[in-house]
C-alpha atoms as a PDB file:
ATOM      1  CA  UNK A   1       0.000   0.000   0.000  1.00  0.00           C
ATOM      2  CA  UNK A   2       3.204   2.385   0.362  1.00  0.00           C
ATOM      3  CA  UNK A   3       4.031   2.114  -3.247  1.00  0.00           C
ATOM      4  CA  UNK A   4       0.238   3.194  -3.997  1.00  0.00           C
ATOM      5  CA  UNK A   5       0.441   5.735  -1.813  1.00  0.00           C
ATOM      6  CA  UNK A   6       3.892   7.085  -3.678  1.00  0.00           C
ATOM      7  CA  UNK A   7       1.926   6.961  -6.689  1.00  0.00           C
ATOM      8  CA  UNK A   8      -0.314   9.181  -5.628  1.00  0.00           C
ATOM      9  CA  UNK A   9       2.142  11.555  -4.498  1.00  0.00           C
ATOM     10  CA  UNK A  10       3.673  11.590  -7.295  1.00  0.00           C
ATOM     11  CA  UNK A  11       0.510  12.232  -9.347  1.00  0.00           C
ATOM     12  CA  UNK A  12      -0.113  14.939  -6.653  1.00  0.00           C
ATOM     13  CA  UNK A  13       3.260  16.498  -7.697  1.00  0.00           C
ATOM     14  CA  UNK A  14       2.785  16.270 -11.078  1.00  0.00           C
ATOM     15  CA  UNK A  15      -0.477  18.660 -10.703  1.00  0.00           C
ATOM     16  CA  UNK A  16       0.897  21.291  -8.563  1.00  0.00           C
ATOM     17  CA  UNK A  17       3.341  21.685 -11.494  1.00  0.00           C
ATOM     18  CA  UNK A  18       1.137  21.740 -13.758  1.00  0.00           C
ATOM     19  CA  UNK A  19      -0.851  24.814 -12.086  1.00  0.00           C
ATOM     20  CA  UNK A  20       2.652  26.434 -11.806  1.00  0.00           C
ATOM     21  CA  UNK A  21       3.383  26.277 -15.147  1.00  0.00           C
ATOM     22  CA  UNK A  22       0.484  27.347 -16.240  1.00  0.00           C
ATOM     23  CA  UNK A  23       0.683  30.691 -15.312  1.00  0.00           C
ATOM     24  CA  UNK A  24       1.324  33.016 -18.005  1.00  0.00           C
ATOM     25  CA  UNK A  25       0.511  30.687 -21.180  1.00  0.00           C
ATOM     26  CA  UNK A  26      -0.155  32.473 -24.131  1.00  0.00           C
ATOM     27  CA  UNK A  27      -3.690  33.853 -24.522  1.00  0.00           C
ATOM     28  CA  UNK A  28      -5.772  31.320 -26.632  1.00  0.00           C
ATOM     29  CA  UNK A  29      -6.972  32.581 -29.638  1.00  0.00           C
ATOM     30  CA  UNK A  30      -8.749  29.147 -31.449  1.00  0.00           C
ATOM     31  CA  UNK A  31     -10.474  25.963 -29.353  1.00  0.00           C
ATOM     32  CA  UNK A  32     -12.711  23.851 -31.593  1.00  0.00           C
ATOM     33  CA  UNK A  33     -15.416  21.727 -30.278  1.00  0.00           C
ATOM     34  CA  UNK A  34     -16.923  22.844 -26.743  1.00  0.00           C
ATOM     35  CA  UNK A  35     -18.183  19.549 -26.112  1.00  0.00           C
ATOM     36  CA  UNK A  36     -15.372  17.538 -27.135  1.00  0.00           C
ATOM     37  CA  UNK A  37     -13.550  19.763 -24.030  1.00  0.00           C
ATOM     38  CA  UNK A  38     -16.207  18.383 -21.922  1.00  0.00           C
ATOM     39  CA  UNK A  39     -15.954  14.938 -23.231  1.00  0.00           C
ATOM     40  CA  UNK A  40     -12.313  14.629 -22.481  1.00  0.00           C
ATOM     41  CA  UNK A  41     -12.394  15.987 -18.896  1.00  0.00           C
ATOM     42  CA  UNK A  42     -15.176  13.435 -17.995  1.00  0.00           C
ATOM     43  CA  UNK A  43     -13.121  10.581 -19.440  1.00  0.00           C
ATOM     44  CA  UNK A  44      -9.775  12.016 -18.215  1.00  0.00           C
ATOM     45  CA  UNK A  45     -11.652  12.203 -14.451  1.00  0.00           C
ATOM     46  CA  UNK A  46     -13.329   8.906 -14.371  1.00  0.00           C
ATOM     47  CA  UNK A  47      -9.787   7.192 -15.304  1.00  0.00           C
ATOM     48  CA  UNK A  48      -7.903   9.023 -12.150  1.00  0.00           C
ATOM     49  CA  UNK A  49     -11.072   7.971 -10.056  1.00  0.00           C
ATOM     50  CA  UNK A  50     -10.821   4.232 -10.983  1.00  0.00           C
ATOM     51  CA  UNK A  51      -7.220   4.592  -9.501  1.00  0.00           C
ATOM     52  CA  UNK A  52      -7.925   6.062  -6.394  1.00  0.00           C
ATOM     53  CA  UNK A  53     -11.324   5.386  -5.562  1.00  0.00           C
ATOM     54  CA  UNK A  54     -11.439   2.072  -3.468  1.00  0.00           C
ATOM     55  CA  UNK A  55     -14.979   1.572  -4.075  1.00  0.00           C
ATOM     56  CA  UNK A  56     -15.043   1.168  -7.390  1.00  0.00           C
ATOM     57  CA  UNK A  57     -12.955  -2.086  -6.884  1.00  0.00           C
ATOM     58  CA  UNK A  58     -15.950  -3.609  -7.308  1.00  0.00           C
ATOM     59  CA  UNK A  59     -17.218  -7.087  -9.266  1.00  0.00           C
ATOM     60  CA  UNK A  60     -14.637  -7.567 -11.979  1.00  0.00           C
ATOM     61  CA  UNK A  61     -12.996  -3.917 -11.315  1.00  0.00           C
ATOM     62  CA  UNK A  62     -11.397  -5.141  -8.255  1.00  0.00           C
ATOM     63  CA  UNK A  63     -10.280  -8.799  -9.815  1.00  0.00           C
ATOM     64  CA  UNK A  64      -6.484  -8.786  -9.282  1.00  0.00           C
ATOM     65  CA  UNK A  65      -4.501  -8.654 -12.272  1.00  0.00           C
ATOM     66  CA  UNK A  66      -0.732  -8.263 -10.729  1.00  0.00           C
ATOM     67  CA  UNK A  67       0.534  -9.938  -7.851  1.00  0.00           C
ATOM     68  CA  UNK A  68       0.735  -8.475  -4.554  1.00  0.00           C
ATOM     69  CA  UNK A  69       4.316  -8.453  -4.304  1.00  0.00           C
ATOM     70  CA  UNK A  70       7.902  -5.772  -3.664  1.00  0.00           C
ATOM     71  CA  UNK A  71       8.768  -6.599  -7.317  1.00  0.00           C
ATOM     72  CA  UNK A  72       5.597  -5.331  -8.869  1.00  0.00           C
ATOM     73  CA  UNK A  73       5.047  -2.435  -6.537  1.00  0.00           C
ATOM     74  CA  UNK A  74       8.547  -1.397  -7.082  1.00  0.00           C
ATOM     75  CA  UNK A  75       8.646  -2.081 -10.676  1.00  0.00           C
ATOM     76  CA  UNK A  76       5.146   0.100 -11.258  1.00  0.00           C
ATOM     77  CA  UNK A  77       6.189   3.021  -9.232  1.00  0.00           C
ATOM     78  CA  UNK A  78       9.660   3.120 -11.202  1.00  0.00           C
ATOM     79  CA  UNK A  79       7.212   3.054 -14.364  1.00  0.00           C
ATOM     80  CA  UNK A  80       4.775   6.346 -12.752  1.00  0.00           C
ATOM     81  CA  UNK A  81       8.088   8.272 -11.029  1.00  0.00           C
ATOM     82  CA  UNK A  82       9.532   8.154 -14.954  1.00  0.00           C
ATOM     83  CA  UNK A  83       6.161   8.876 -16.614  1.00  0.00           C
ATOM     84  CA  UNK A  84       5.755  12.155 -14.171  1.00  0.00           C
ATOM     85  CA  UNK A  85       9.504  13.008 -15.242  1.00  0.00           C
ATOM     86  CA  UNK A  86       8.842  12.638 -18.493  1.00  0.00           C
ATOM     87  CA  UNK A  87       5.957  14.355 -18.196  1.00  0.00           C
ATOM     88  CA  UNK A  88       7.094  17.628 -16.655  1.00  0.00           C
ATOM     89  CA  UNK A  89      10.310  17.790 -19.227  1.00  0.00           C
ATOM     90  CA  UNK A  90       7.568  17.870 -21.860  1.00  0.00           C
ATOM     91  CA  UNK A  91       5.600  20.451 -20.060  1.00  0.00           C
ATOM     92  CA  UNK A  92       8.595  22.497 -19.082  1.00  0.00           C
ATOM     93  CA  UNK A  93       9.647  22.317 -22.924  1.00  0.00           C
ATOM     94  CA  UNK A  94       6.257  22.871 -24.512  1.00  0.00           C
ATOM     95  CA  UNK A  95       6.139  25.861 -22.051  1.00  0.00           C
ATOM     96  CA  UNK A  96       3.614  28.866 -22.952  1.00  0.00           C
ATOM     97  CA  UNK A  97       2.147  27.279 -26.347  1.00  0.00           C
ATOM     98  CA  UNK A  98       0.756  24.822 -23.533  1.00  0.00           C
ATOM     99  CA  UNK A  99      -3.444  23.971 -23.887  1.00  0.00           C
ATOM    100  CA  UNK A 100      -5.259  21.443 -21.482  1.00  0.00           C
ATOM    101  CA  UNK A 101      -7.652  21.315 -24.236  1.00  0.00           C
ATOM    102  CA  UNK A 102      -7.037  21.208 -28.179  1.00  0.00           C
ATOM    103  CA  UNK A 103      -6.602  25.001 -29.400  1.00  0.00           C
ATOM    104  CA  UNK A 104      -4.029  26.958 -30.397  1.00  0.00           C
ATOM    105  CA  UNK A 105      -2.223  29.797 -28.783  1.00  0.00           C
ATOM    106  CA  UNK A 106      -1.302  33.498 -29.702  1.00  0.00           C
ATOM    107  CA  UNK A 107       1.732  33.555 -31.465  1.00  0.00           C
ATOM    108  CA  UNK A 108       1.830  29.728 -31.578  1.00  0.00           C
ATOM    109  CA  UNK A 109       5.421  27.953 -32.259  1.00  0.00           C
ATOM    110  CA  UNK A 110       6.051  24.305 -33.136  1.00  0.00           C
ATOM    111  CA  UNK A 111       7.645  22.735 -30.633  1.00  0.00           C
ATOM    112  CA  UNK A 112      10.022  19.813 -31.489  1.00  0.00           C
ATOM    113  CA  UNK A 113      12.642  19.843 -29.069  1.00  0.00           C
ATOM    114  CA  UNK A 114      13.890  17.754 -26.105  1.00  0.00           C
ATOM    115  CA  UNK A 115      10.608  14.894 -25.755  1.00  0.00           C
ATOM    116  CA  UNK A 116       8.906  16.514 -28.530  1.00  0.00           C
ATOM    117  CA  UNK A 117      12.723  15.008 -30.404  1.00  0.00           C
ATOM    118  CA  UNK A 118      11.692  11.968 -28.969  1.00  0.00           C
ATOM    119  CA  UNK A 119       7.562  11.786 -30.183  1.00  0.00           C
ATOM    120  CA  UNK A 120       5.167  14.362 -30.689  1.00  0.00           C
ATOM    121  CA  UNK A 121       2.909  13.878 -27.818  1.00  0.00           C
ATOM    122  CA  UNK A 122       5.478  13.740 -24.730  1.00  0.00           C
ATOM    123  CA  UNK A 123       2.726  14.492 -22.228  1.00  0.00           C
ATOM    124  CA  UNK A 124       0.729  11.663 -22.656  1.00  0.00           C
ATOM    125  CA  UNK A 125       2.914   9.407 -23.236  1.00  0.00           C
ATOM    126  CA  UNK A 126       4.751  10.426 -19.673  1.00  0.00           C
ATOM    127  CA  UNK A 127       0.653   9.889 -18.376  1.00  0.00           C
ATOM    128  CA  UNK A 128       0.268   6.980 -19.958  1.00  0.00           C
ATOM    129  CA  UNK A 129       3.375   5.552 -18.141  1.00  0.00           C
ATOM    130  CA  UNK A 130       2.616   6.845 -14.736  1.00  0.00           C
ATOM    131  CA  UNK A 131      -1.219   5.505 -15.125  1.00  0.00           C
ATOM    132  CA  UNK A 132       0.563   2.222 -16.624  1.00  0.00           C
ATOM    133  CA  UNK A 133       2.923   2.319 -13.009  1.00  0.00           C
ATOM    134  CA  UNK A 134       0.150   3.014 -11.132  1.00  0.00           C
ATOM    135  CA  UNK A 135      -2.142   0.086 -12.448  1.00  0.00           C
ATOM    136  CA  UNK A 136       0.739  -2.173 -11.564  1.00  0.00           C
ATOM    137  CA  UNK A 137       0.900  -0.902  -8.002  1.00  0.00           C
ATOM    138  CA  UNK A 138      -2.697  -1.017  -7.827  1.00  0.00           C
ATOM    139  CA  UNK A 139      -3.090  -5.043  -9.357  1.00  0.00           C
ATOM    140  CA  UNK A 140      -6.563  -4.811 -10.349  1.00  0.00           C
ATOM    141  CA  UNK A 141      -9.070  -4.319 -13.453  1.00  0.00           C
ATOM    142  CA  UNK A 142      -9.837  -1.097 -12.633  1.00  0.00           C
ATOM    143  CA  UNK A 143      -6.000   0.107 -13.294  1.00  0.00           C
ATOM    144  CA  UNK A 144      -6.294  -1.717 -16.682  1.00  0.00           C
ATOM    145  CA  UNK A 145      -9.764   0.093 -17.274  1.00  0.00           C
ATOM    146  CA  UNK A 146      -8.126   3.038 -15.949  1.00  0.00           C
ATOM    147  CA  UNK A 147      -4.953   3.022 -18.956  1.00  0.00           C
ATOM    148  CA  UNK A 148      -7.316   1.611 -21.868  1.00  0.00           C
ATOM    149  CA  UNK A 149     -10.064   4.984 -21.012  1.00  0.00           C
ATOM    150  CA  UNK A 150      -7.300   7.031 -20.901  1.00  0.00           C
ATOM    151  CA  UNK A 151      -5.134   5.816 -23.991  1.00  0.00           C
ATOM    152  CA  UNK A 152      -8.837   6.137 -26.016  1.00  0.00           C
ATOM    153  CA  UNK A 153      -9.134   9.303 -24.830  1.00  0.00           C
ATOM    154  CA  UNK A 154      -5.498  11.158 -25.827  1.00  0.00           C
ATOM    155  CA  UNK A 155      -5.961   9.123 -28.967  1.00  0.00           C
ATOM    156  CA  UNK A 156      -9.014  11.026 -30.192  1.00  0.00           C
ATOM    157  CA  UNK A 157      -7.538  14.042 -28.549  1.00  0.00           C
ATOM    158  CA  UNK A 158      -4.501  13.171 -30.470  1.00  0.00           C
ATOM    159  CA  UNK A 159      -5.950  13.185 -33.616  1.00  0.00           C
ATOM    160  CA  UNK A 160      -7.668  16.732 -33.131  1.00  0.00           C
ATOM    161  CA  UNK A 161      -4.594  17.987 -32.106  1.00  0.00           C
ATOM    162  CA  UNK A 162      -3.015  16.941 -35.154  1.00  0.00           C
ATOM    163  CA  UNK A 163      -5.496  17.707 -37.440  1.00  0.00           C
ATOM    164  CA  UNK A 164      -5.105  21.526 -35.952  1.00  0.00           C
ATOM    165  CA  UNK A 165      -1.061  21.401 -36.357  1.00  0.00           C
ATOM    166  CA  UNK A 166      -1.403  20.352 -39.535  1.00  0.00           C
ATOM    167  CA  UNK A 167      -3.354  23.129 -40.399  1.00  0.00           C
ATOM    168  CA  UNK A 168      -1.187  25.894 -38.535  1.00  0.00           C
ATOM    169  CA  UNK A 169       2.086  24.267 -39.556  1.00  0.00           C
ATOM    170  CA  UNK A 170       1.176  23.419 -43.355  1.00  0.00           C
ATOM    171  CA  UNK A 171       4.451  22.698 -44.297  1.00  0.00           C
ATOM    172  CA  UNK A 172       6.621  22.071 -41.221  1.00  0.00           C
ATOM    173  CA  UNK A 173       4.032  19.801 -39.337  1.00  0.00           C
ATOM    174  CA  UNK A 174       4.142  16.894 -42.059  1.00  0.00           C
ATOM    175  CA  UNK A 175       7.930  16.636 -41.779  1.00  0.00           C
ATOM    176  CA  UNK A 176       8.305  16.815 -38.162  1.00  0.00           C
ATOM    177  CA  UNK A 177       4.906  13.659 -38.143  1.00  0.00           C
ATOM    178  CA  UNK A 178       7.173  11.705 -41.102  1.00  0.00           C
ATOM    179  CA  UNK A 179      10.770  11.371 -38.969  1.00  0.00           C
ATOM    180  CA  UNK A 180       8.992  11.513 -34.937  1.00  0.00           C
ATOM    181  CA  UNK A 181       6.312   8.975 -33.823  1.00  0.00           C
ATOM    182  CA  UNK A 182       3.380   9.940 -31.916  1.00  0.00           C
ATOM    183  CA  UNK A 183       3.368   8.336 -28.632  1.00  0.00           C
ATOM    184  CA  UNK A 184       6.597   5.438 -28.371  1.00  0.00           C
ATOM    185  CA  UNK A 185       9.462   6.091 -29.887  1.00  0.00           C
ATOM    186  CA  UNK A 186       9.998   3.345 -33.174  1.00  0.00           C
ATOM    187  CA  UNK A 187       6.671   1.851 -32.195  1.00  0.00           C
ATOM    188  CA  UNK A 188       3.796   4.357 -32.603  1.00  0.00           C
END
């Protein structure tokens, strides 16, 4: 229960940075698709609350998945501790141009340095990781339910995002999606 609990500090972490950071973005100027916003908090919420939320361990939610054991408590909160770092060098990077939602920012620049070197959606593949830890600390369904919900949900916000770069960046936005994949590096 420890290793959980570091999880969850480190998810705690992760958020205050996040609100640090995000003061003084750029002032948005374009966000498509009001409900699509609302969509993607919803699912983004209910996958942090099937982490954390003991009573939804519930029928086949709570059906244990990973043994109860040092290695795979260790070995998942290695996995969250490097998604959160990997996270926050992507946010650090990204910097300003930064949008929880899909829009674009005054004065917006295409960012493909450090993570965004690496693939073009650092941030969620740093949450991915650190929900991916956490299900492994956690050992049941509902941290498996938890990374498929979110994984569905950056890849439809993935493919607005792209769709909007791709306008902006006519020209340099094809290159950079032809030599850096989107979420694992030589994968996808």
């Amino acid at each position: 229960m420890t290793c959980l609990r570091l999880t969850m500090a480190c998810w705690l972490i992760l958020w205050a940075y996040w609100v640090f950071y995000s003061i003084g973005n750029k002032r948005t100027v374009y966000q498509p698709n009001r409900w699509g916003r609302v969509l993607m908090a919803a699912l983004t919420a209910l996958s942090y609350l099937l982490l954390y939320l003991p009573q939804l361990s519930v029928g086949f939610l709570g059906w244990r998945l990973f043994p109860r054991n040092d290695f795979a408590s260790v070995a998942g909160l290695v996995l969250c501790v490097t998604g959160v770092a990997f996270a926050m060098w992507a946010r650090r990077t990204i910097n300003t141009n930064w949008s929880a939602m899909v829009a674009l920012k005054e004065d917006h620049e295409l960012v493909r340095e450090g993570p965004y070197a690496i693939v073009r959606h650092p941030i969620y593949t740093g949450l991915l990781l650190s929900a991916t830890g956490t299900a492994i600390v956690l050992g049941e369904v509902r941290g498996a339910a938890c990374v498929v919900l979110m994984a569905a949900a950056f890849l439809w916000k993935i493919s607005l995002e792209e769709c909007l770069m791709r306008k902006q960046f006519s020209e340099a936005y094809p290159a950079y999606e032809s030599r850096v994949k989107r979420l694992f590096p030589f994968l996808y």
